[in-house]
Protein backbone atom coordinates (compact mmCIF):
# COMPACT_ATOMS: atom_id res chain seq x y z
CA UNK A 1 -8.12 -20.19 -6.38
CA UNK A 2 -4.59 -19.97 -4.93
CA UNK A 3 -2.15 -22.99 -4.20
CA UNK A 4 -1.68 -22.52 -0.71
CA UNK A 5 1.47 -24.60 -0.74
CA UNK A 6 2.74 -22.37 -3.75
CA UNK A 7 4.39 -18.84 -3.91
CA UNK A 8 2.12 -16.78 -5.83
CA UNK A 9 4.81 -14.42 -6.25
CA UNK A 10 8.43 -16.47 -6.96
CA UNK A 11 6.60 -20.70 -7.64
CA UNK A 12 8.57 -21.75 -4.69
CA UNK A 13 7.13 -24.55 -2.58
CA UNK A 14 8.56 -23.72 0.26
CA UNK A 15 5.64 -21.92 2.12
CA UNK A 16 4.07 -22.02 5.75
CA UNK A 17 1.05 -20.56 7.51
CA UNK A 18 2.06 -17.47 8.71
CA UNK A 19 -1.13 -15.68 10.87
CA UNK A 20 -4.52 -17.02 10.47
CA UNK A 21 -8.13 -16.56 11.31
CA UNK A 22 -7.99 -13.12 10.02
CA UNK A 23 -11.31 -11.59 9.63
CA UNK A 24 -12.20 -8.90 6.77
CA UNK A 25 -13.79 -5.98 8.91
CA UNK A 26 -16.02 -5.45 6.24
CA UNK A 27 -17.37 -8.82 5.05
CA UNK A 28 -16.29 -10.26 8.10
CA UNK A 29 -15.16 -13.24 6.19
CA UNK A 30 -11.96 -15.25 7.55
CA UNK A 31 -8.68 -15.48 5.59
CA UNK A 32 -4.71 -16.24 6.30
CA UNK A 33 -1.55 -15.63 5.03
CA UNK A 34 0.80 -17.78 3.91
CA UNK A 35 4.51 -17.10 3.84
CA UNK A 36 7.31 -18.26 1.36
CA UNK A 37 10.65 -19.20 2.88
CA UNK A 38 12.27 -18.40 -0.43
CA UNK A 39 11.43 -15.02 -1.59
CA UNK A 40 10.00 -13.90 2.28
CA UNK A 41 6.36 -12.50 0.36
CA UNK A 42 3.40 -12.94 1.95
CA UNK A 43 0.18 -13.69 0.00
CA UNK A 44 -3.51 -14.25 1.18
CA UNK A 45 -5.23 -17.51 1.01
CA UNK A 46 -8.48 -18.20 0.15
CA UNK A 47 -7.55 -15.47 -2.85
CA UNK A 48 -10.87 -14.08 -3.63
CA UNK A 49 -12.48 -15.55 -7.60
CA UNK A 50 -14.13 -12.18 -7.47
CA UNK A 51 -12.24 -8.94 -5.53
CA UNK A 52 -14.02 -6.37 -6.91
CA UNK A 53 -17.06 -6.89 -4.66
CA UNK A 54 -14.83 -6.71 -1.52
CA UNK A 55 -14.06 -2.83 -3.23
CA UNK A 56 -17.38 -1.91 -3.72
CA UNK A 57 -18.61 -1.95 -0.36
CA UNK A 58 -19.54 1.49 1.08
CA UNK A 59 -17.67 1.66 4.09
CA UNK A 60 -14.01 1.39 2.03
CA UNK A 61 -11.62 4.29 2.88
CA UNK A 62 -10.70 5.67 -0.27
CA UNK A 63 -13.94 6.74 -1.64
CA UNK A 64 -16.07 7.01 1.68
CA UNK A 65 -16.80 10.89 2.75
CA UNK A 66 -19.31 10.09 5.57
CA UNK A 67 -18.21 12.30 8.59
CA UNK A 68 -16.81 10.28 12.09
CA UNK A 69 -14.11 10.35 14.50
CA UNK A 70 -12.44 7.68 12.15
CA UNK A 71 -12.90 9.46 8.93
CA UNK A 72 -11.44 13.19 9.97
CA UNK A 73 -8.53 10.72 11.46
CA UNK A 74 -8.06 8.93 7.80
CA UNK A 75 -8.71 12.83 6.25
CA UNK A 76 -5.70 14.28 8.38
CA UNK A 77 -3.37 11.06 7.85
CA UNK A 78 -4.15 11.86 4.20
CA UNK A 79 -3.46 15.20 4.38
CA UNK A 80 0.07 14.71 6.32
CA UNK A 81 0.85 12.34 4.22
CA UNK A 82 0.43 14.13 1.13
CA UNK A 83 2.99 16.80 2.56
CA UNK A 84 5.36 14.61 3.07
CA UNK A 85 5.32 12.57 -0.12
CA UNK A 86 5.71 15.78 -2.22
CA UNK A 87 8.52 16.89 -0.10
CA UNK A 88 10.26 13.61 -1.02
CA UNK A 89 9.79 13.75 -4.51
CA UNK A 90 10.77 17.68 -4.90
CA UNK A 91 14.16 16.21 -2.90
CA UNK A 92 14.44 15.02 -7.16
CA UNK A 93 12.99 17.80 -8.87
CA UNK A 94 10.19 18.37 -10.41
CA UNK A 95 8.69 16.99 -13.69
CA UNK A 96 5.21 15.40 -14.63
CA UNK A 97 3.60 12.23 -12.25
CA UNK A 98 1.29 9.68 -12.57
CA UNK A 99 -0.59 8.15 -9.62
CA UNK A 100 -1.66 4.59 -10.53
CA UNK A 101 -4.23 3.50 -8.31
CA UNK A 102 -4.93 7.02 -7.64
CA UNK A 103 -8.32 6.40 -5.78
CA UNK A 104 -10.04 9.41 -4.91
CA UNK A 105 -7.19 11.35 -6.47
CA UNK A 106 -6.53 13.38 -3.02
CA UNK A 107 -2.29 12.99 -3.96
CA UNK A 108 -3.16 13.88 -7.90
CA UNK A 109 -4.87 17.45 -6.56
CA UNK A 110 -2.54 18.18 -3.84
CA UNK A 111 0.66 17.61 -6.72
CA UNK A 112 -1.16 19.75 -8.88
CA UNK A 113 -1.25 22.69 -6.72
CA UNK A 114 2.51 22.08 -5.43
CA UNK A 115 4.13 22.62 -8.98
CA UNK A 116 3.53 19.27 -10.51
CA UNK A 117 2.07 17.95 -13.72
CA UNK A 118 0.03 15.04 -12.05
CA UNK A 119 -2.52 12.83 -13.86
CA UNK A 120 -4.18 9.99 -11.74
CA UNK A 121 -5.56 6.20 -12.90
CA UNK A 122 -7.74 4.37 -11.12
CA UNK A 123 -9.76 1.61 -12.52
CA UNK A 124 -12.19 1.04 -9.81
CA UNK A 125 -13.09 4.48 -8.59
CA UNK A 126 -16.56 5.72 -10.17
CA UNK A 127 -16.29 9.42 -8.46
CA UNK A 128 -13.53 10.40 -9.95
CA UNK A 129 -11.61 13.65 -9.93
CA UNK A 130 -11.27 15.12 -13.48
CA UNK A 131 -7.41 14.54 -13.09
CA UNK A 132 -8.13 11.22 -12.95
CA UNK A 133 -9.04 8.56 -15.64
CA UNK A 134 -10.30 4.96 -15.86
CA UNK A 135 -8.70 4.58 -19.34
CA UNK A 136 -5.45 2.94 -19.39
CA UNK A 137 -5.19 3.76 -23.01
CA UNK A 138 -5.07 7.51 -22.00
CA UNK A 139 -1.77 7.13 -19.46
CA UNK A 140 0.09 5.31 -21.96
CA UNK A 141 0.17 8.03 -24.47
CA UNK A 142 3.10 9.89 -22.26
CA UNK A 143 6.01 9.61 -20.73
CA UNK A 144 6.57 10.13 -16.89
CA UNK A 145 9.66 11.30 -14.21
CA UNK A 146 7.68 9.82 -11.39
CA UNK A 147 5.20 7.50 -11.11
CA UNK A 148 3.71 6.67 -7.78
CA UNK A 149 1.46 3.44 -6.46
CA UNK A 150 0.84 4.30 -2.96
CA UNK A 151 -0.35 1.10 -1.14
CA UNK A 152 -1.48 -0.21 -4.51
CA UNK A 153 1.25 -2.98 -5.34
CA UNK A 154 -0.01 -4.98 -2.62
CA UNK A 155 -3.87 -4.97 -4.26
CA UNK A 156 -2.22 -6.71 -7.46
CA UNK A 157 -2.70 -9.71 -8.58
CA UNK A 158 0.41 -9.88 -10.31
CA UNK A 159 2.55 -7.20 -8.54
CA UNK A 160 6.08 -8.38 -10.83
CA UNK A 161 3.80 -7.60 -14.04
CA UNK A 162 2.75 -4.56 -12.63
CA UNK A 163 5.85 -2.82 -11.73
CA UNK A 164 7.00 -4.47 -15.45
CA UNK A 165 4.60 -2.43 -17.13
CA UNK A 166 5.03 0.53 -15.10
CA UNK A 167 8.51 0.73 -15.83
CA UNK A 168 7.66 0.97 -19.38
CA UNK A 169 5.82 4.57 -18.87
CA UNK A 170 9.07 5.81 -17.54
CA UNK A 171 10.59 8.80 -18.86
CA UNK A 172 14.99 8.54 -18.98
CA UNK A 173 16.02 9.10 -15.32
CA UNK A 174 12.43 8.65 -13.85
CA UNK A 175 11.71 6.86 -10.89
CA UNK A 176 8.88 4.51 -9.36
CA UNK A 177 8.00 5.09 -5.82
CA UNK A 178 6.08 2.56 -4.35
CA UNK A 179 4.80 2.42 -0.66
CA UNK A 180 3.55 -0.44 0.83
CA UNK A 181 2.59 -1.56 4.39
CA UNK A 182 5.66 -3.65 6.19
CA UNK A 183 5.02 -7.62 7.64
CA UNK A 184 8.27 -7.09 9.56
CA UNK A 185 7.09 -3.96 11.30
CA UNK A 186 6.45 -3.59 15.35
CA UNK A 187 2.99 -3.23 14.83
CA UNK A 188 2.32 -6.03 12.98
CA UNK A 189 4.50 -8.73 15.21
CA UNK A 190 2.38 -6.88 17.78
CA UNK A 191 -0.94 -7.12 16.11
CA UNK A 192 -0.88 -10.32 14.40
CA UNK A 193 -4.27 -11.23 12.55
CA UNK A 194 -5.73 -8.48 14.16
CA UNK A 195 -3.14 -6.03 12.27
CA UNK A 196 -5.35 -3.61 9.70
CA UNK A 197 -1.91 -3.54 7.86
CA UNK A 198 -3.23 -6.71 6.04
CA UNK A 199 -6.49 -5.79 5.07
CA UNK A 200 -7.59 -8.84 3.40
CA UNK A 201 -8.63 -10.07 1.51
CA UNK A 202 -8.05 -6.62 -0.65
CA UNK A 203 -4.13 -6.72 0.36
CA UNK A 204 -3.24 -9.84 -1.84
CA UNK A 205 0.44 -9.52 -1.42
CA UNK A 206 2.20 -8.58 2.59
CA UNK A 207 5.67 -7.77 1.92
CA UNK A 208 8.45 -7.37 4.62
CA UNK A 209 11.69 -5.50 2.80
CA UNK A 210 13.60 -8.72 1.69
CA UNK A 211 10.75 -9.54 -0.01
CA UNK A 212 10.27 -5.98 -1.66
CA UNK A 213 13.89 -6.03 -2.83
CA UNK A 214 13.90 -9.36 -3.84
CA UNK A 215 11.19 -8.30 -6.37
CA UNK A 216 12.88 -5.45 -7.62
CA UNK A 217 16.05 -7.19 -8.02
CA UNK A 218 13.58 -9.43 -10.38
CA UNK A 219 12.80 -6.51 -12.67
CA UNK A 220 16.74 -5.33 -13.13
CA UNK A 221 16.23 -2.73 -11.02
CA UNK A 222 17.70 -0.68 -7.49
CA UNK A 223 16.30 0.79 -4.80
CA UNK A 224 17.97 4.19 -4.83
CA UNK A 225 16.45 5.12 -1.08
CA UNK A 226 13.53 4.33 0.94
CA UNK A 227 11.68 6.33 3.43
CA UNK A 228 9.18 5.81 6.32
CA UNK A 229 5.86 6.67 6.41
CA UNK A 230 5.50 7.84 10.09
CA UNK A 231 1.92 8.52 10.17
CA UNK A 232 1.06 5.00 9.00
CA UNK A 233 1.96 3.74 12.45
CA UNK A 234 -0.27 5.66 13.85
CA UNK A 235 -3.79 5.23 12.02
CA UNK A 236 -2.59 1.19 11.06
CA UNK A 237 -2.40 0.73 15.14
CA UNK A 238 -5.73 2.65 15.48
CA UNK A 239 -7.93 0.17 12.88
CA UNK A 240 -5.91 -2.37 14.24
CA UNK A 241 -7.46 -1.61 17.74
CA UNK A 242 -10.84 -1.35 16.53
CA UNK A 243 -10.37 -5.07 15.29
CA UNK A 244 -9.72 -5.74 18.48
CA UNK A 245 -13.01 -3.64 19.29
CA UNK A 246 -10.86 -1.40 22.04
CA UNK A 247 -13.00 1.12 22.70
CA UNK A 248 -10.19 3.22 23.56
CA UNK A 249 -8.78 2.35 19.65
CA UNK A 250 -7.78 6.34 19.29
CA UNK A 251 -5.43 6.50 22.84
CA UNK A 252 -4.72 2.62 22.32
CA UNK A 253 -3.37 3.00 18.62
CA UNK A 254 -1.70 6.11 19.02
CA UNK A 255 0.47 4.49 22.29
CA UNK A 256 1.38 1.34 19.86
CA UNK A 257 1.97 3.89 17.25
CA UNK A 258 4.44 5.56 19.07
CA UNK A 259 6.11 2.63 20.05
CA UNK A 260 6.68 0.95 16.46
CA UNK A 261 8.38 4.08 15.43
CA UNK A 262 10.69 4.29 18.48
CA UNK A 263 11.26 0.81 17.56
CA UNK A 264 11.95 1.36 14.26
CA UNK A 265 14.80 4.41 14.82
CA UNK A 266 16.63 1.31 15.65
CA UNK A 267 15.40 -1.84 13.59
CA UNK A 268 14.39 0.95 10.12
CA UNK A 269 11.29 -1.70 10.05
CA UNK A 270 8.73 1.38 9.79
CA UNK A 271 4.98 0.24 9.68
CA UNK A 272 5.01 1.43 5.80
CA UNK A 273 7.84 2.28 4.08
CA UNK A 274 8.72 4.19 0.43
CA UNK A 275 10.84 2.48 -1.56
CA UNK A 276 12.66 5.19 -4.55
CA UNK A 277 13.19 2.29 -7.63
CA UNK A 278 14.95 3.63 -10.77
């Protein structure tokens, strides 16, 4: 189990409580977050001695394909999303990508068919796309321009290691992109432990962007450029809403939406943000 009173992330003492009583929609079990004053990471407390049941459970978004109002909203998020992270990455060419954590392996098709060379790993996922493989042995046999861990960092349990080994698979020039949810974002000063942005206890790490840099600055390496993720605001604010239990979570979450991203024009603290490492 986690020291509460120690960074997970940077072995500093110097922590606090940060939001608490938040409840897992899914297991409906209770967890907080505790915050370090040194590095600015947050990291969930009670961490789970077994996470892979909290993944297995059948209503988890990357692998569920029942149809709802909540599912053709996650589908067309998905969808816009994928546009807009392949615009991004054409901004630097093209060349060959891998997706770690690729879930369903919904960005590994989409790259496929937009000029890419994409290959997809994702150890959980039992449905997976044939561009996709469980077999880390497989993904190490190349080299890669891009590789891509969209909100996966923050499922690690050792995010620094991670990134380390990532970096690794790099081809000369090649880039990490790495998107994870923002702490310091409207929505989730507006949310607090009702903000879906946290998603615990399968978010183990909540960073805000000194945080994120601080961590990259650990590994030798620069952010080059970051982007927002727009849409993010939008669906976060929605499940955040139906925490709440709003009934009115789809008019609710899109107002609150709306508003973090006006907010962030001015404060660049997007809901989720792409950070461009090399």
């Amino acid at each position: 189990m986690t020291n509460k009173t120690l960074c997970s992330l940077c072995g500093s003492k110097k922590t606090f409580l940060g939001d608490k009583n938040i409840v897992d929609a899914l297991s409906l079990e209770v967890f907080n977050v505790y915050v370090c004053s040194t590095c600015s990471v947050g990291y969930t407390y009670p961490r789970p001695k077994n996470i892979n049941k909290y993944y297995d459970q059948e209503d988890y978004d990357s692998y569920q394909k029942k149809k709802s109002l909540y599912n053709t909203i996650y589908s067309l998020v998905q969808s816009l999303n994928n546009f807009y992270k392949i615009k991004i990455i054409k901004t630097f060419g093209l060349g060959n990508i891998l997706d770690y954590g690729a879930g369903s392996g919904s960005f590994v098709r989409y790259a496929n068919k937009r000029g890419f060379k994409a290959l997809g790993y994702e150890p959980i996922n039992t449905k997976r796309d044939k561009n996709v493989t469980n077999k880390i042995e497989k993904i190490k046999k190349h080299k890669y321009k891009f590789i891509t861990l969209w909100h996966v960092l923050e499922h690690s349990t050792d995010p620094k290691m991670l990134l380390s080994n990532v970096k690794k698979m790099l081809s000369e020039g090649g880039k990490i992109i790495v998107a994870v949810p923002n702490r310091g974002s409207y929505d989730n000063i507006y949310y607090k432990n009702y903000w879906a942005g946290y998603d615990v206890p399968r978010h183990l790490y909540h960073f805000n962007q000194k945080s994120f840099y601080w961590l990259v600055s650990e590994l030798n390496m620069s952010i080059v450029k970051t982007k927002p993720l727009y849409f993010d605001a939008y669906y976060v604010s929605m499940l955040s809403e139906k925490n709440k239990k709003n009934p009115l979570w789809v008019l609710f979450g899109f107002l609150v939406g709306f508003i973090s991203n006006i907010c962030a024009v001015f404060t660049k603290k997007h809901s989720s943000i792409i950070y461009i490492i090399e």
